[in-house]
C-alpha atoms as a PDB file:
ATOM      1  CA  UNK A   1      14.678   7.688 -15.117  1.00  0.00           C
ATOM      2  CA  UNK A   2      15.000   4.584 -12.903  1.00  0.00           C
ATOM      3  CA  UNK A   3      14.419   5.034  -9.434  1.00  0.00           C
ATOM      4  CA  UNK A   4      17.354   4.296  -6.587  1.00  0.00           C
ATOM      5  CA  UNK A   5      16.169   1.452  -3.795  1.00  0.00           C
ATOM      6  CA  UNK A   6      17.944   3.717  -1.790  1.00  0.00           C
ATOM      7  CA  UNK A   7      16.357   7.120  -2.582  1.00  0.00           C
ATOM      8  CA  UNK A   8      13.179   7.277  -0.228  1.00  0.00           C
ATOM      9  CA  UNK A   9      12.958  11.141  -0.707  1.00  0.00           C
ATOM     10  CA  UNK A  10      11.710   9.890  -4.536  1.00  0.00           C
ATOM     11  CA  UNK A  11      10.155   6.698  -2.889  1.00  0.00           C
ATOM     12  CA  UNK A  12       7.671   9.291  -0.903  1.00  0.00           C
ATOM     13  CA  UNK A  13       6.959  11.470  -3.258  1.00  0.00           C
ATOM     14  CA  UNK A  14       6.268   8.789  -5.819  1.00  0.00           C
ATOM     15  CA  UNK A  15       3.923   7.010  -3.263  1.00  0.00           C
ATOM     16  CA  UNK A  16       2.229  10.647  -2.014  1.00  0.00           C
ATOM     17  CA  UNK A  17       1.479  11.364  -5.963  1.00  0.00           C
ATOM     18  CA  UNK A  18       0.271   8.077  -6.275  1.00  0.00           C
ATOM     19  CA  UNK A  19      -2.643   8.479  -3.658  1.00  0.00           C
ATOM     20  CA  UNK A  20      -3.223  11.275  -4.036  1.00  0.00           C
ATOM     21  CA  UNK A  21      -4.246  10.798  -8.092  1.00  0.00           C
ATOM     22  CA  UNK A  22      -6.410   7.649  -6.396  1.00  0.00           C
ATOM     23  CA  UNK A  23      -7.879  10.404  -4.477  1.00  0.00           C
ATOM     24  CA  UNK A  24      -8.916  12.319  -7.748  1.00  0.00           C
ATOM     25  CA  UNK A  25      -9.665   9.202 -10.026  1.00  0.00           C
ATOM     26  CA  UNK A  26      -6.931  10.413 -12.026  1.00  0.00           C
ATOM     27  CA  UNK A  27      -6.452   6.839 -14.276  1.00  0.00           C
ATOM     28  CA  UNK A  28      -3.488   8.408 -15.919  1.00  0.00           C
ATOM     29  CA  UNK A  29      -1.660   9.956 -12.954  1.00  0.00           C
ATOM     30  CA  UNK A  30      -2.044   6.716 -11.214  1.00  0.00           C
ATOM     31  CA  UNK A  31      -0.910   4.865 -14.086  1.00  0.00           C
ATOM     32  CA  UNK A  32       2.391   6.588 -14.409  1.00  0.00           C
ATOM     33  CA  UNK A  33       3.074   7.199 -10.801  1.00  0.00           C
ATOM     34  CA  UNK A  34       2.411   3.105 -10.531  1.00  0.00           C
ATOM     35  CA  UNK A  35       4.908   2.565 -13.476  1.00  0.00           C
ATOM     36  CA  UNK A  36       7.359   4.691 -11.947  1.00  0.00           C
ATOM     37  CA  UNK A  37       7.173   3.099  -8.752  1.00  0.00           C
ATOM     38  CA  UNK A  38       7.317  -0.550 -10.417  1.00  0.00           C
ATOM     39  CA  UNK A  39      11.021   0.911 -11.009  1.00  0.00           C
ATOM     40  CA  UNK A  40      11.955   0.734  -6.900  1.00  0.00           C
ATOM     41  CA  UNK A  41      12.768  -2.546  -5.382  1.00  0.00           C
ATOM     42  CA  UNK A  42       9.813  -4.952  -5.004  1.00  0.00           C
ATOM     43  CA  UNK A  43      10.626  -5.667  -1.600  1.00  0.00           C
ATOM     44  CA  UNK A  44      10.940  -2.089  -0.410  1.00  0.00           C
ATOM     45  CA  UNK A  45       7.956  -1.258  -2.026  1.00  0.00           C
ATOM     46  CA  UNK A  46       5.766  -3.473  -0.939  1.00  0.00           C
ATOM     47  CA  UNK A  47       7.421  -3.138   2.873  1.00  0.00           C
ATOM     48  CA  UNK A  48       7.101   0.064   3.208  1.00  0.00           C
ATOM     49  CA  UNK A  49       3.201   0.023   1.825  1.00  0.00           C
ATOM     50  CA  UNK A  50       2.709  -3.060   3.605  1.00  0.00           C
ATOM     51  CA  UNK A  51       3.917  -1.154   7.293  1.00  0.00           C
ATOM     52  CA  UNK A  52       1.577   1.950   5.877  1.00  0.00           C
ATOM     53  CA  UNK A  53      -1.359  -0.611   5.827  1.00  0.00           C
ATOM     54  CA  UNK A  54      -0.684  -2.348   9.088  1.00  0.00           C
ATOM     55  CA  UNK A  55      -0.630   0.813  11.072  1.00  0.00           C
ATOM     56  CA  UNK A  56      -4.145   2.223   9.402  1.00  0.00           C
ATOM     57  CA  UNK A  57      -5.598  -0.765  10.309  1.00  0.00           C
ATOM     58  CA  UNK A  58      -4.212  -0.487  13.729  1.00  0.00           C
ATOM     59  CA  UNK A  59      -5.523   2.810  13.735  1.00  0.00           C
ATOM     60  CA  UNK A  60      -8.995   2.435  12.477  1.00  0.00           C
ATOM     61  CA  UNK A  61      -9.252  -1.088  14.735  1.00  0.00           C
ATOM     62  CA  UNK A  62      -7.457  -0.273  18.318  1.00  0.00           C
ATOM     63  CA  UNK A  63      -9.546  -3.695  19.677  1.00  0.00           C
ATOM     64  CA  UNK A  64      -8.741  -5.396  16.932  1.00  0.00           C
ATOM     65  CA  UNK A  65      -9.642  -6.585  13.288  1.00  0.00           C
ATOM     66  CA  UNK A  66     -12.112  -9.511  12.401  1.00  0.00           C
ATOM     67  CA  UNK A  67     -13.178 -10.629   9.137  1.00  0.00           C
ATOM     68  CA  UNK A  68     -15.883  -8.332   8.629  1.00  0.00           C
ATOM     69  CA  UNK A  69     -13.529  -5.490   9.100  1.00  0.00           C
ATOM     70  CA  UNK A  70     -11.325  -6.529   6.227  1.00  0.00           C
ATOM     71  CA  UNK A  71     -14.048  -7.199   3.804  1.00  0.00           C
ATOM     72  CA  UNK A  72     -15.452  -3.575   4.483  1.00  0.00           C
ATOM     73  CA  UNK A  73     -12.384  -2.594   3.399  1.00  0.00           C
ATOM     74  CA  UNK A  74     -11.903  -4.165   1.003  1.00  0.00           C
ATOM     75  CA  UNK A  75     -15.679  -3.418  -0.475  1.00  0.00           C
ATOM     76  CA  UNK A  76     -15.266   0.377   0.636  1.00  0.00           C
ATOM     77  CA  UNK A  77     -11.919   0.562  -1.650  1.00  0.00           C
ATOM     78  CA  UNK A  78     -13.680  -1.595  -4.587  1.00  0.00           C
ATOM     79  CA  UNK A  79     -16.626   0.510  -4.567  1.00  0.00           C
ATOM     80  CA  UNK A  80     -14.543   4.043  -4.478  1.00  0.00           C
ATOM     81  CA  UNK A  81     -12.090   2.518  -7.352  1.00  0.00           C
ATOM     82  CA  UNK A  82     -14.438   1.942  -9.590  1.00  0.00           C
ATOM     83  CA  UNK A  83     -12.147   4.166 -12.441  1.00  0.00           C
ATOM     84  CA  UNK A  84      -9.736   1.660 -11.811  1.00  0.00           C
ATOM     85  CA  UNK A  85     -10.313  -0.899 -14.631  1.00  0.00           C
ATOM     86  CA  UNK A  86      -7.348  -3.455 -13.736  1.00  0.00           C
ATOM     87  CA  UNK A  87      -9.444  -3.741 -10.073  1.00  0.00           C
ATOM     88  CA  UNK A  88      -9.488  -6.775  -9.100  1.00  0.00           C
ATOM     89  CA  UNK A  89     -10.916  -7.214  -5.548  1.00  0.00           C
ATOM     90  CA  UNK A  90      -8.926 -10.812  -4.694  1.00  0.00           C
ATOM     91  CA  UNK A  91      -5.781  -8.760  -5.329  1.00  0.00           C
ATOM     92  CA  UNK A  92      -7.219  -6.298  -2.317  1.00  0.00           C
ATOM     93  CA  UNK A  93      -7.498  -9.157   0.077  1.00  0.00           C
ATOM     94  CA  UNK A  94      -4.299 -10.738  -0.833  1.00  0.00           C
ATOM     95  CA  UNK A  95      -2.481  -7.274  -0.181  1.00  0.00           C
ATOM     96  CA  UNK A  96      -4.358  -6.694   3.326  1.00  0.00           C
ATOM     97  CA  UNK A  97      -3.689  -9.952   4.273  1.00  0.00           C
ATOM     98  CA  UNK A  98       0.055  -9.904   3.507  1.00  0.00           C
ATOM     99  CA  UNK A  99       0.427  -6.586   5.165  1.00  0.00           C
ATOM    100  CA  UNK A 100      -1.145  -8.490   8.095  1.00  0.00           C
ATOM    101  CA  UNK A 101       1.507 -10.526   7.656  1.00  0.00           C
ATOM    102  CA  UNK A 102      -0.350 -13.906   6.403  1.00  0.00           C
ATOM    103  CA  UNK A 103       1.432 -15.295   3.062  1.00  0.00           C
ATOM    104  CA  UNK A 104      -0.622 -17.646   0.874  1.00  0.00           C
ATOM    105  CA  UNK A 105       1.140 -20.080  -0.564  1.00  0.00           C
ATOM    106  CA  UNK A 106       2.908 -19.150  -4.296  1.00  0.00           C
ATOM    107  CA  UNK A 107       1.138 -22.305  -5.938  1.00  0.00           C
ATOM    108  CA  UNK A 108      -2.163 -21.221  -4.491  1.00  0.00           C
ATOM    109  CA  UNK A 109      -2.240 -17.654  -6.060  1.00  0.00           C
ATOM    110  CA  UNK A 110      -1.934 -16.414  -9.484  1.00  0.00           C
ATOM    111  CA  UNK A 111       1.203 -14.977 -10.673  1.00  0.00           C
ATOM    112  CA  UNK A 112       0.827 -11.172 -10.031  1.00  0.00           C
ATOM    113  CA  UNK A 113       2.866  -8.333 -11.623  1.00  0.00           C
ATOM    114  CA  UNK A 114       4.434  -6.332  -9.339  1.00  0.00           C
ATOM    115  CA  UNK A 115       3.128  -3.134 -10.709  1.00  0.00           C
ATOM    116  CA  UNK A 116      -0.430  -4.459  -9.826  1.00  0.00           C
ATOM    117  CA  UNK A 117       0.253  -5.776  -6.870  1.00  0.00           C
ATOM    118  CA  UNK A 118       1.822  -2.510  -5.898  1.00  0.00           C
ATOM    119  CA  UNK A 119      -1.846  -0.512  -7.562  1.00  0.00           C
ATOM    120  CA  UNK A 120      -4.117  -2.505  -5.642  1.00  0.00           C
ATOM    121  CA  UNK A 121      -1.693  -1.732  -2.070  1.00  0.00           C
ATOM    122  CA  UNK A 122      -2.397   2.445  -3.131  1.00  0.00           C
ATOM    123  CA  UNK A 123      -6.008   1.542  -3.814  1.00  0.00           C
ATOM    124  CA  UNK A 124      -5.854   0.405  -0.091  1.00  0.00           C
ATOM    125  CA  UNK A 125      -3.486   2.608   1.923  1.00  0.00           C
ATOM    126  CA  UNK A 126      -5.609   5.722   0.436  1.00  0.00           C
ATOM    127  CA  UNK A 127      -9.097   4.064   1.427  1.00  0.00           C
ATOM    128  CA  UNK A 128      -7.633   3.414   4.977  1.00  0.00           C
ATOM    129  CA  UNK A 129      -5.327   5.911   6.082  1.00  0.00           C
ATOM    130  CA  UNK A 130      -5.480   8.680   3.393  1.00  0.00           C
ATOM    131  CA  UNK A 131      -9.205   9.174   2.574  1.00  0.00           C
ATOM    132  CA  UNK A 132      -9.479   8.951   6.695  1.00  0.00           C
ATOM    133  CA  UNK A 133      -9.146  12.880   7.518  1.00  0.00           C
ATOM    134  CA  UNK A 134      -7.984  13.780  10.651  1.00  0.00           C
ATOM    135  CA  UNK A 135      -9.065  11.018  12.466  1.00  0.00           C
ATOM    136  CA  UNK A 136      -7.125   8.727   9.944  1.00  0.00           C
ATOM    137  CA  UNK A 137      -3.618   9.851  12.227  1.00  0.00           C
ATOM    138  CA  UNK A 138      -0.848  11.430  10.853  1.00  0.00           C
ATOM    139  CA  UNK A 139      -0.843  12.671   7.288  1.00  0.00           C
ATOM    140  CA  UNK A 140       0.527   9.939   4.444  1.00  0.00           C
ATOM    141  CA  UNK A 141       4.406  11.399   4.194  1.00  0.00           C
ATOM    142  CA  UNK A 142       4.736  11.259   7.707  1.00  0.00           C
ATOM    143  CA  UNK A 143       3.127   7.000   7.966  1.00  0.00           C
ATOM    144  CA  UNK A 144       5.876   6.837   4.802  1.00  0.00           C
ATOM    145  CA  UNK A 145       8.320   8.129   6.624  1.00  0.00           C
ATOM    146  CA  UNK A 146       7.900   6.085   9.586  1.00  0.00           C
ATOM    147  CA  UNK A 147       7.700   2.847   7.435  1.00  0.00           C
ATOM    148  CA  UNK A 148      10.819   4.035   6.093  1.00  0.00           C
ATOM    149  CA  UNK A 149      12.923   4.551   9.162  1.00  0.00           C
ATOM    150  CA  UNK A 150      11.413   1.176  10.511  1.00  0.00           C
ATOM    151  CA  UNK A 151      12.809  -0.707   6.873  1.00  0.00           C
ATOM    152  CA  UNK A 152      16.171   1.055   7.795  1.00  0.00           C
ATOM    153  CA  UNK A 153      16.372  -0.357  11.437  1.00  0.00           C
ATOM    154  CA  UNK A 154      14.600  -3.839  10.311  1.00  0.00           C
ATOM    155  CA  UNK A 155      17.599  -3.490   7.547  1.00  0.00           C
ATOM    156  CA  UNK A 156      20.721  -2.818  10.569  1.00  0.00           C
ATOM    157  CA  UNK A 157      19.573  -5.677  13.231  1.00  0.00           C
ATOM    158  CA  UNK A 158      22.007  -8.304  12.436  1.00  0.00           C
ATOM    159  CA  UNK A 159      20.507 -11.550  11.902  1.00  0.00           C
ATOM    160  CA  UNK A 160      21.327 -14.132  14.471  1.00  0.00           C
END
């Protein structure tokens, strides 16, 4: 089955089964959920994880990030994904800072497959918003939800 850009109702459920087998170290639920979710449209993807990740670092840091924030998160994910064996904790930073909105330049980083790229993002959005409890926010469907609705209006304001 390939997946439908436009069918976030599979979208969410694909990302929610996705954490949640980081959540158990399930290597082979992960793996397939991953694969499955390589299927959706890069960009949408990694939007909609990449608005997910802004907000639970908003969250977690209401005054604000700082360098030592992002490298505890990115140690706290690399130590709790340890079953992971394609970890790779550069990937990690390059996600965080992306979803922070901060784009190296192509030349300067490796070619990256999507469906890692879009691993190491779960590794993350389950360390800092699902792994979190109650005082991570709202639960995970709801964040994808919201990232969601905010693709669709981001998608409807005409460019000028």
């Amino acid at each position: 089955m390939t997946p439908s850009p436009a069918d976030p109702a599979l979208l969410t459920r694909l990302l929610t089964r996705a954490v949640d087998a980081v959540a158990r170290a399930d290597a082979e639920d992960f793996d397939g959920a991953g694969a499955e979710l390589a299927g959706f449209d890069a960009d949408q993807a990694r939007t909609v994880l990449g608005w997910v990740l802004r907000q639970g670092l908003e969250e977690r840091h209401p005054d604000g990030l700082d360098a030592d924030d992002l490298r505890e998160a990115v140690a706290r994910t690399a130590r709790a994904a340890g079953w992971f064996p394609a970890l790779d904790a550069r990937i990690l930073v390059l996600v965080l800072t992306a979803a922070l909105g901060e784009h190296p330049d192509p030349e300067e980083v490796p070619r990256l497959g999507h469906a890692l790229v879009l691993q190491h993002s779960l590794l993350l959005v389950h360390d800092l918003v699902a792994a979190g409890g109650a005082s991570a926010g709202p639960p995970l469907r709801r964040r994808i939800d919201a990232a969601l609705a905010e693709v669709r209006r981001a998608e409807t304001v005409e460019m000028p």
